[in-house]
PDB file of N, CA and C in Angstrom:
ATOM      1  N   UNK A   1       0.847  -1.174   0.000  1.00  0.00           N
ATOM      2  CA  UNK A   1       0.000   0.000   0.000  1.00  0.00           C
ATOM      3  C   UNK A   1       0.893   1.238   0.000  1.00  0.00           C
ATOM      4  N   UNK A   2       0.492   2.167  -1.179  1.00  0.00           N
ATOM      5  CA  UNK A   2       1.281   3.500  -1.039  1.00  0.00           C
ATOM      6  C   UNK A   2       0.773   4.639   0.015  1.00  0.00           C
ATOM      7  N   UNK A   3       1.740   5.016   0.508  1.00  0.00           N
ATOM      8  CA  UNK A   3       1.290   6.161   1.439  1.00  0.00           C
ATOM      9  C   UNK A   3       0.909   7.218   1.047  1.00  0.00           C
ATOM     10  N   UNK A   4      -0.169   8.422   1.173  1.00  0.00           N
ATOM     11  CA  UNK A   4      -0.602   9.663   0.619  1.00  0.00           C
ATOM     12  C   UNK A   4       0.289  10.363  -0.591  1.00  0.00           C
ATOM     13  N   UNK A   5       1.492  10.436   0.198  1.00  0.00           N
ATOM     14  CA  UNK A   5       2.598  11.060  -0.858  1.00  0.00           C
ATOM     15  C   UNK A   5       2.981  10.401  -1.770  1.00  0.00           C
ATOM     16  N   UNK A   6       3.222   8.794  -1.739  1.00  0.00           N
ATOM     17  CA  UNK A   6       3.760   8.244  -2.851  1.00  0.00           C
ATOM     18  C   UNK A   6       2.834   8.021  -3.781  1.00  0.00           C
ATOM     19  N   UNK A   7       1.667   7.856  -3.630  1.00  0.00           N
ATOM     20  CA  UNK A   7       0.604   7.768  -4.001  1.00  0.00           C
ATOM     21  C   UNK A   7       0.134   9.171  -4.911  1.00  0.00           C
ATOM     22  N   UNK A   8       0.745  10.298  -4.614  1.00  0.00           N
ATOM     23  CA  UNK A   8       0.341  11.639  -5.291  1.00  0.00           C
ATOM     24  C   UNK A   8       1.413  11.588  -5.883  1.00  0.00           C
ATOM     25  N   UNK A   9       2.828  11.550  -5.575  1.00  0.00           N
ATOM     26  CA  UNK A   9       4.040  11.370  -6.866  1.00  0.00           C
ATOM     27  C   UNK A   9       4.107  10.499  -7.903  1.00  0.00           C
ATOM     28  N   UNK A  10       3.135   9.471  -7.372  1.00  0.00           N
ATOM     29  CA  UNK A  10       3.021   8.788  -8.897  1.00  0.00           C
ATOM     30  C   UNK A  10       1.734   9.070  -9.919  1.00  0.00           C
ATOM     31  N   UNK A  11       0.916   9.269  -9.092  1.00  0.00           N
ATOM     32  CA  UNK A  11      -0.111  10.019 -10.450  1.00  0.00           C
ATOM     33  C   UNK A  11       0.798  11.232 -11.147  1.00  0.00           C
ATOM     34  N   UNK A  12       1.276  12.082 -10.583  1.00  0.00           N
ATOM     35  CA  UNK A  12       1.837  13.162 -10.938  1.00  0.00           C
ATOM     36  C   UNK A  12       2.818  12.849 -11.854  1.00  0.00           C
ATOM     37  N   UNK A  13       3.580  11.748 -12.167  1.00  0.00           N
ATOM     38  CA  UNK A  13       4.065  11.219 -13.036  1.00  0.00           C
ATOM     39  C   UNK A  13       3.523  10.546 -14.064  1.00  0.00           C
ATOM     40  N   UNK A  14       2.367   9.547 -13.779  1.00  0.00           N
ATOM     41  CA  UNK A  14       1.256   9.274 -14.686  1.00  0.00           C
ATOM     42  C   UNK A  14       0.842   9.907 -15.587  1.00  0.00           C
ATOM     43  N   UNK A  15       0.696  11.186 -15.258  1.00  0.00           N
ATOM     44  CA  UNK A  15       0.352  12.720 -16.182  1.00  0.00           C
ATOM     45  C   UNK A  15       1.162  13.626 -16.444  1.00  0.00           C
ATOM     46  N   UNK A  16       2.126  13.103 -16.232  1.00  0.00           N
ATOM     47  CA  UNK A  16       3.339  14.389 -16.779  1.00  0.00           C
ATOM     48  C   UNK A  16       3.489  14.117 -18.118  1.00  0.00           C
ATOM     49  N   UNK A  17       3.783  15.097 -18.538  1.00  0.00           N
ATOM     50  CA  UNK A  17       3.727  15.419 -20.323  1.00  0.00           C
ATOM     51  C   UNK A  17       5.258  14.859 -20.617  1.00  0.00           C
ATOM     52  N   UNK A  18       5.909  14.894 -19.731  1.00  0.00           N
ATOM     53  CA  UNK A  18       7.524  14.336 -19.632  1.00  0.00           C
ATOM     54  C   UNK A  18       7.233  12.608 -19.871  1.00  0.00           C
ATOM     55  N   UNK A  19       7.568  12.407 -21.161  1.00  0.00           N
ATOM     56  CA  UNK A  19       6.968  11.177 -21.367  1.00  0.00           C
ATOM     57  C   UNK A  19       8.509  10.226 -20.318  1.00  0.00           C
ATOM     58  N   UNK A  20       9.138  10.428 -20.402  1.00  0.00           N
ATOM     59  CA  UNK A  20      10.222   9.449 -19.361  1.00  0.00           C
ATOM     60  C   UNK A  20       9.890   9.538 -18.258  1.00  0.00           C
ATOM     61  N   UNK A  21       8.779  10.391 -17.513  1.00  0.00           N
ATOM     62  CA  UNK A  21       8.492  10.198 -16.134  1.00  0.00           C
ATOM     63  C   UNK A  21       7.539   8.737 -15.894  1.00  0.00           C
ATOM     64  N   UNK A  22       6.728   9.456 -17.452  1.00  0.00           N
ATOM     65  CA  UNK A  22       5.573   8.340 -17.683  1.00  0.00           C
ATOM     66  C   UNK A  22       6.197   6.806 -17.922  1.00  0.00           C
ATOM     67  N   UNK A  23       6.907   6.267 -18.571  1.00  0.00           N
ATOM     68  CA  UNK A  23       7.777   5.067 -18.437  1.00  0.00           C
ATOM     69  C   UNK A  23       7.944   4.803 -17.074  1.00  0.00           C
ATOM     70  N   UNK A  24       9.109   5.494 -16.832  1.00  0.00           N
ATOM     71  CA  UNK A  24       9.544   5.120 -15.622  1.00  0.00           C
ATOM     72  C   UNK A  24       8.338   4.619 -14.613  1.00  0.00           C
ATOM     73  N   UNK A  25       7.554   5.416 -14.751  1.00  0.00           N
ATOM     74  CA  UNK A  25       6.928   5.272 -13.655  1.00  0.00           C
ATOM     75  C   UNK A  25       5.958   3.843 -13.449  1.00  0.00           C
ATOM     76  N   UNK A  26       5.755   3.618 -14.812  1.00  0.00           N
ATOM     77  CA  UNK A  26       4.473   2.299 -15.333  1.00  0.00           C
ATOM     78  C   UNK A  26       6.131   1.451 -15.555  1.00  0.00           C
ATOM     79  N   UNK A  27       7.206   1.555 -15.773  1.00  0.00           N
ATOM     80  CA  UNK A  27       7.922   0.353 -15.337  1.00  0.00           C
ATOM     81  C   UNK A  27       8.178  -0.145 -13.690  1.00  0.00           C
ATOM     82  N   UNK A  28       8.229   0.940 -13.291  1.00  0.00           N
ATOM     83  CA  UNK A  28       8.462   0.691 -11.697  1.00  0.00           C
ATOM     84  C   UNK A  28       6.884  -0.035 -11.171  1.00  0.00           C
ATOM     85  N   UNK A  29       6.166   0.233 -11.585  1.00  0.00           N
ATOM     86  CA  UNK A  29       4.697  -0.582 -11.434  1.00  0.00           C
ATOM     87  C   UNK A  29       4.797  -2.010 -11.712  1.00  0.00           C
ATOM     88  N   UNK A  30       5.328  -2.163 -12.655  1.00  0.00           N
ATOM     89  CA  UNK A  30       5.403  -3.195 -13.440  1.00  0.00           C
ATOM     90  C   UNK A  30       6.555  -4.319 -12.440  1.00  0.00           C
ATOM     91  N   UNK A  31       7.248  -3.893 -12.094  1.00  0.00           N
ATOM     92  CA  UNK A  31       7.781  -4.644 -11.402  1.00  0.00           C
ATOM     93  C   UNK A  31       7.683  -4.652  -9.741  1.00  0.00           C
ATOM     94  N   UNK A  32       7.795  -3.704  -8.939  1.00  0.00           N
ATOM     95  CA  UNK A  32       7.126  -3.812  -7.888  1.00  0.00           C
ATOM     96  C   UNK A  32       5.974  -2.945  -7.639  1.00  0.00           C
ATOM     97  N   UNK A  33       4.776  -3.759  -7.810  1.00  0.00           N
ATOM     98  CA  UNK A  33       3.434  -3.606  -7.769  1.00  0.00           C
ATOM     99  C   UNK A  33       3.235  -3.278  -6.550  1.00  0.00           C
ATOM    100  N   UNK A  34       2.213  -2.182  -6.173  1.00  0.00           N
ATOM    101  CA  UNK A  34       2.209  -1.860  -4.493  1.00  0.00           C
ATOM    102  C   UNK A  34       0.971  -2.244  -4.138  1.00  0.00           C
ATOM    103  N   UNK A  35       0.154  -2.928  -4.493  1.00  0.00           N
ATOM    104  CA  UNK A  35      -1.335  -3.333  -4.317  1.00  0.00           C
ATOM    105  C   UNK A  35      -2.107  -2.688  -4.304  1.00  0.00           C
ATOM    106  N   UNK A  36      -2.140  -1.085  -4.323  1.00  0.00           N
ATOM    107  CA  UNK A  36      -2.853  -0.261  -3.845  1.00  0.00           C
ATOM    108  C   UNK A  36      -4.508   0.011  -4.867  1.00  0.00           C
ATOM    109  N   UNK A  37      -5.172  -0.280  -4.296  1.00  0.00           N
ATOM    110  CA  UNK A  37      -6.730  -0.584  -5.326  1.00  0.00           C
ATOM    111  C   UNK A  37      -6.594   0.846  -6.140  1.00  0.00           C
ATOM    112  N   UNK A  38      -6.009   2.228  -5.681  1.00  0.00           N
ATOM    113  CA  UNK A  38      -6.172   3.266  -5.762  1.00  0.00           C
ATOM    114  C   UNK A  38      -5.550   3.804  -6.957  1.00  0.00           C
ATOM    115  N   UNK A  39      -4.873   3.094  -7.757  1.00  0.00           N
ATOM    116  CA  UNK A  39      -3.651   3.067  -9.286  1.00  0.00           C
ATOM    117  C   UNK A  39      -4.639   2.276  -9.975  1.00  0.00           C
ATOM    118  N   UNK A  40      -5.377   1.366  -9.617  1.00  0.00           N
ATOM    119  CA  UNK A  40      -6.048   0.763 -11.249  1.00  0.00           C
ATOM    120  C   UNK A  40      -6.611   2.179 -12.146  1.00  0.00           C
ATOM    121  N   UNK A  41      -7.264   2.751 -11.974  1.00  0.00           N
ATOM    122  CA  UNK A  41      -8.064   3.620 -12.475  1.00  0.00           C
ATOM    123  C   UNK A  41      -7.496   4.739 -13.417  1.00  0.00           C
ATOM    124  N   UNK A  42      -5.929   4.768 -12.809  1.00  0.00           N
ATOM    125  CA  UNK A  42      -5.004   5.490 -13.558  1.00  0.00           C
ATOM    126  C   UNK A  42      -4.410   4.479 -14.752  1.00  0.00           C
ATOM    127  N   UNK A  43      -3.817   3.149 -14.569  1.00  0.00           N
ATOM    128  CA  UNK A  43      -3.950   2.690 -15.051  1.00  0.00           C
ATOM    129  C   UNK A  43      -4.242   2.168 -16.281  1.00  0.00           C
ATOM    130  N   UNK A  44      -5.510   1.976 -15.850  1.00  0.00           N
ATOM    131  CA  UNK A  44      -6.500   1.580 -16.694  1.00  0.00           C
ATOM    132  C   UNK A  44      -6.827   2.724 -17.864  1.00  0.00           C
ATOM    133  N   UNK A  45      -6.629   4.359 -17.588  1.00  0.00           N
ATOM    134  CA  UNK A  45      -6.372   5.049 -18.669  1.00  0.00           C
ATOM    135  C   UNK A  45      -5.414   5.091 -19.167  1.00  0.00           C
ATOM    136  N   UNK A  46      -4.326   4.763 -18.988  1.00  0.00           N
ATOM    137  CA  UNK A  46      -3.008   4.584 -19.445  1.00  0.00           C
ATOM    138  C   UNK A  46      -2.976   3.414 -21.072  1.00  0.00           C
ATOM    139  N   UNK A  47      -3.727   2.545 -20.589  1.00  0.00           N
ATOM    140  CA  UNK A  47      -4.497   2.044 -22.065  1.00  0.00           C
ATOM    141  C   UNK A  47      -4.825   2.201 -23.088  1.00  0.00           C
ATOM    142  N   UNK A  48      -5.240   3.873 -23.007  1.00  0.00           N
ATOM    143  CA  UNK A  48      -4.960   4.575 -24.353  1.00  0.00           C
ATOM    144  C   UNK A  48      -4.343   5.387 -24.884  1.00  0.00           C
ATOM    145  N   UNK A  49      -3.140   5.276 -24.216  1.00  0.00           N
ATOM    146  CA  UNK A  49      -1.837   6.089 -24.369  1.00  0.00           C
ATOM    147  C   UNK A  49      -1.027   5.247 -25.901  1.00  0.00           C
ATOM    148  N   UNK A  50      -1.501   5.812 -26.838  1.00  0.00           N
ATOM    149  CA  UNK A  50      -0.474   5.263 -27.895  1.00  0.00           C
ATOM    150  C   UNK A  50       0.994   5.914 -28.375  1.00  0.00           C
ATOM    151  N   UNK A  51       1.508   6.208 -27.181  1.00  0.00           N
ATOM    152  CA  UNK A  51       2.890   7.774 -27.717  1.00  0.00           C
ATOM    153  C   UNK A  51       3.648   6.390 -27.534  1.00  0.00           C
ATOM    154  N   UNK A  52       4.326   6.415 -28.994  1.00  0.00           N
ATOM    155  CA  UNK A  52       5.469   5.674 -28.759  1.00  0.00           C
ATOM    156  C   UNK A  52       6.668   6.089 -27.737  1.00  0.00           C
ATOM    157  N   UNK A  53       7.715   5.085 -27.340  1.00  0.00           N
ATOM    158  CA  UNK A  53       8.449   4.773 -26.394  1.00  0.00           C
ATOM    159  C   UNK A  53       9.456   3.816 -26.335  1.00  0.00           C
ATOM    160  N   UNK A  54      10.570   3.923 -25.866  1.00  0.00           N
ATOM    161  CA  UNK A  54      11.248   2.371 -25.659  1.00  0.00           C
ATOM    162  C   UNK A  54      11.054   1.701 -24.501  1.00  0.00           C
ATOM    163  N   UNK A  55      10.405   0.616 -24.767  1.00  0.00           N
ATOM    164  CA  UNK A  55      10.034  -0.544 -24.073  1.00  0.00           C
ATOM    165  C   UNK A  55      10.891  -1.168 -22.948  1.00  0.00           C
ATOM    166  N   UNK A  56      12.112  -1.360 -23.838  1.00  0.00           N
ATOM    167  CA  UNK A  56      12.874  -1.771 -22.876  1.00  0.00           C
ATOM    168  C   UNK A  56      14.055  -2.039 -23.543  1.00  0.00           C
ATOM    169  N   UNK A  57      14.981  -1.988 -22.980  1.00  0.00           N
ATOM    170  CA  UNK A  57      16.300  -2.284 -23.478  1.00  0.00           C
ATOM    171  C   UNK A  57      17.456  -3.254 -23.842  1.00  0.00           C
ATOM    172  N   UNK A  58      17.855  -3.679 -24.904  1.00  0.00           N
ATOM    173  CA  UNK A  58      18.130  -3.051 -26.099  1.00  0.00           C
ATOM    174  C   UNK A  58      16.812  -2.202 -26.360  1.00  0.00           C
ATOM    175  N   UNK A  59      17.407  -1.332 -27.239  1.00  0.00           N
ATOM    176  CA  UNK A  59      16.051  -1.193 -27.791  1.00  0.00           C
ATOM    177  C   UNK A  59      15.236  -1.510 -28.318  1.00  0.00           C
ATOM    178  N   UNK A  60      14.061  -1.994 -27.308  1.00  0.00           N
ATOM    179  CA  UNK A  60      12.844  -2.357 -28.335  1.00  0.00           C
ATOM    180  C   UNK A  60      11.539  -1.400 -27.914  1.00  0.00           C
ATOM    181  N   UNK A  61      11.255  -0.573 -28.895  1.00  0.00           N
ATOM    182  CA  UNK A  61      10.069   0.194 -29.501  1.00  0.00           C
ATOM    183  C   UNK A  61       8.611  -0.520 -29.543  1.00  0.00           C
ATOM    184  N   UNK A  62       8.112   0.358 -28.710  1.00  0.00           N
ATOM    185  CA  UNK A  62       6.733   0.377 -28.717  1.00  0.00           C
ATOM    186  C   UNK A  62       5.511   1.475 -28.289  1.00  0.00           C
ATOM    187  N   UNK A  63       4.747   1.186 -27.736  1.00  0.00           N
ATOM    188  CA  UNK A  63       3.301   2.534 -26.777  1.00  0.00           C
ATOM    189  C   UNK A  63       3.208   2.683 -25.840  1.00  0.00           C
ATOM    190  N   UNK A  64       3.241   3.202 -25.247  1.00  0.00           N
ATOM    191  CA  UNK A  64       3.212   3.971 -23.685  1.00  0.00           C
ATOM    192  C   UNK A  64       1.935   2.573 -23.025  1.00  0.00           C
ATOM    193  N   UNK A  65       1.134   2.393 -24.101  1.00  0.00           N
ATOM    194  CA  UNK A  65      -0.337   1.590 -23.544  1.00  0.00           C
ATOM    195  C   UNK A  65       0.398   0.535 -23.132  1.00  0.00           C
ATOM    196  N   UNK A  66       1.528  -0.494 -23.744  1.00  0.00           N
ATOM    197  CA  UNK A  66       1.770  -2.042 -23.507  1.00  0.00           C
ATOM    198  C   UNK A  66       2.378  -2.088 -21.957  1.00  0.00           C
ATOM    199  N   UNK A  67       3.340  -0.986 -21.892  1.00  0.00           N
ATOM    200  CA  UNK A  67       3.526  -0.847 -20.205  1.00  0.00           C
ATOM    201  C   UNK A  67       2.501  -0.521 -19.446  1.00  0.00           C
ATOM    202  N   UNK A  68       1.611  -0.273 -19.598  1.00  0.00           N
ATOM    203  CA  UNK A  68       0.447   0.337 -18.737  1.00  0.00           C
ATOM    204  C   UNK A  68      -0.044  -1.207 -18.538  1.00  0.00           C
ATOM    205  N   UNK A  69      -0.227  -1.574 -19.991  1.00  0.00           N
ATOM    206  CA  UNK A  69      -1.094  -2.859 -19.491  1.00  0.00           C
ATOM    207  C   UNK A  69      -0.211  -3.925 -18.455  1.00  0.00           C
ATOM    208  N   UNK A  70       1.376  -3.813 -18.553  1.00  0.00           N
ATOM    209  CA  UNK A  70       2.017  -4.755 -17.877  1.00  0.00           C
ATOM    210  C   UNK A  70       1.606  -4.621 -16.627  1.00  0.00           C
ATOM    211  N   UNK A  71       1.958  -3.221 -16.441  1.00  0.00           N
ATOM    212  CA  UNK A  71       1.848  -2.784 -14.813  1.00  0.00           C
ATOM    213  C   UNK A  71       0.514  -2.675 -14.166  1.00  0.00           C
ATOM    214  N   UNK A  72      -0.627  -2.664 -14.822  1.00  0.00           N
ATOM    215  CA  UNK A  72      -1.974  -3.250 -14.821  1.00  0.00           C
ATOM    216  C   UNK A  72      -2.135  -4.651 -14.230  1.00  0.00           C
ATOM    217  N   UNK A  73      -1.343  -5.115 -14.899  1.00  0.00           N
ATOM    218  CA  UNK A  73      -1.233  -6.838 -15.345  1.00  0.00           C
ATOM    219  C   UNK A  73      -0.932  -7.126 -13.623  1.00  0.00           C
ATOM    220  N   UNK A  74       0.489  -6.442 -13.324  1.00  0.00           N
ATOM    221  CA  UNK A  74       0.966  -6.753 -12.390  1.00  0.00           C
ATOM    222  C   UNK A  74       0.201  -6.482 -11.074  1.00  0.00           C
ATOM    223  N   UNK A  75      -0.129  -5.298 -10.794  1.00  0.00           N
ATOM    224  CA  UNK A  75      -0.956  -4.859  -9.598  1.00  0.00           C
ATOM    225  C   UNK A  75      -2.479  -5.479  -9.447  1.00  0.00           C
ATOM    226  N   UNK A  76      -3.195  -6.092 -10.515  1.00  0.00           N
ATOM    227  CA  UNK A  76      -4.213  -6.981 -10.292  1.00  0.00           C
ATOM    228  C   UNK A  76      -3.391  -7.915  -9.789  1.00  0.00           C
ATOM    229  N   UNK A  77      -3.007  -8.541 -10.489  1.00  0.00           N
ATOM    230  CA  UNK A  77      -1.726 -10.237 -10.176  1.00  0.00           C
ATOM    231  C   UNK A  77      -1.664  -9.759  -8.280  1.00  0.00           C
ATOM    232  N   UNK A  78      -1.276  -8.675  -7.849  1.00  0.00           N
ATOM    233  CA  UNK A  78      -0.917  -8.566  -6.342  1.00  0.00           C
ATOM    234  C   UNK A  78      -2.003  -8.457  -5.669  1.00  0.00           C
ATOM    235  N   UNK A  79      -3.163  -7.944  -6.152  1.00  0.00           N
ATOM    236  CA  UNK A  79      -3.936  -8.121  -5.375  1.00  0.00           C
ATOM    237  C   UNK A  79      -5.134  -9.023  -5.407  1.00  0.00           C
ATOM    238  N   UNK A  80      -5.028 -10.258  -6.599  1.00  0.00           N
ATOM    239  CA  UNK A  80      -5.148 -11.145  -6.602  1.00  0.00           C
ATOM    240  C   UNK A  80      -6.665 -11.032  -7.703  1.00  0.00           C
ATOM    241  N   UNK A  81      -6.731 -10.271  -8.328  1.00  0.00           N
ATOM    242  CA  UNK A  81      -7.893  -9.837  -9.534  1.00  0.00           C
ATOM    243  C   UNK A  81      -7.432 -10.914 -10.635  1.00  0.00           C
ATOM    244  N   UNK A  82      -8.179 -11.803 -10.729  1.00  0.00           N
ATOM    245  CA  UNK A  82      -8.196 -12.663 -12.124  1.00  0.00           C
ATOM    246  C   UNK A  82      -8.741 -12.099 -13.153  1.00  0.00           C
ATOM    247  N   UNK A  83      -7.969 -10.908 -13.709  1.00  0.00           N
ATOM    248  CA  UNK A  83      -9.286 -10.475 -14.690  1.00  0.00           C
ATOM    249  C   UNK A  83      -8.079  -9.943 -15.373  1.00  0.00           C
ATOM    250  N   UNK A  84      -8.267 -10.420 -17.062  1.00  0.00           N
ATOM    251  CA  UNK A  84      -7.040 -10.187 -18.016  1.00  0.00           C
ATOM    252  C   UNK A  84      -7.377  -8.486 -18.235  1.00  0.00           C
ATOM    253  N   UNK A  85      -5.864  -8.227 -18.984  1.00  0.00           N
ATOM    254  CA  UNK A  85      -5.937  -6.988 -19.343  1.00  0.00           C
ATOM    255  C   UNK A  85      -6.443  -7.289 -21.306  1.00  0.00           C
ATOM    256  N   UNK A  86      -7.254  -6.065 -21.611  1.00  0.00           N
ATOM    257  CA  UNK A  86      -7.645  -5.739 -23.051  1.00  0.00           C
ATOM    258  C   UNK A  86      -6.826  -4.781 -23.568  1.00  0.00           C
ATOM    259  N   UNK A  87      -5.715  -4.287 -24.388  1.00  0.00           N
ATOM    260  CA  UNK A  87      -5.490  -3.496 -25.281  1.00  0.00           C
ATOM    261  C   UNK A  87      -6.003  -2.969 -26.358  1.00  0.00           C
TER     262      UNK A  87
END
């Protein structure tokens, strides 16, 4: 569970026009998921984020959406939501 603040620094990154905040931030999701019910919703708009991006490194190229869905993927997975992600 994120605390008030971490919880407001990462939306605030969610929506930053600074698209490397936006990575970063849906990769750090992606790998340690904080359970918090309170990120699906962000999330879940993050889905229609088609701004390309590098994925991951080497470089491989892709949409802001496929990390969203990972880190989607992941924070249901933690809090135990059986329910696939749609792109």
């Amino acid at each position: 569970m994120l605390s008030d603040d971490e919880f407001q620094e990462l939306i605030e990154h969610l929506h930053s026009k600074d698209l490397s905040l936006r990575v970063a931030a849906l990769k750090d999701i992606w790998q340690y998921p904080s359970g918090d019910v309170r990120i699906l919703q962000y999330l879940e708009a993050g889905l229609d984020d088609t701004t390309p991006c590098v994925v991951m490194l080497p470089y491989h190229f892709g949409e802001v959406r496929w990390l969203a869905a990972y880190a989607l993927a992941a924070e249901r997975a933690a809090m135990g939501i059986d329910k696939p992600v749609v792109v």
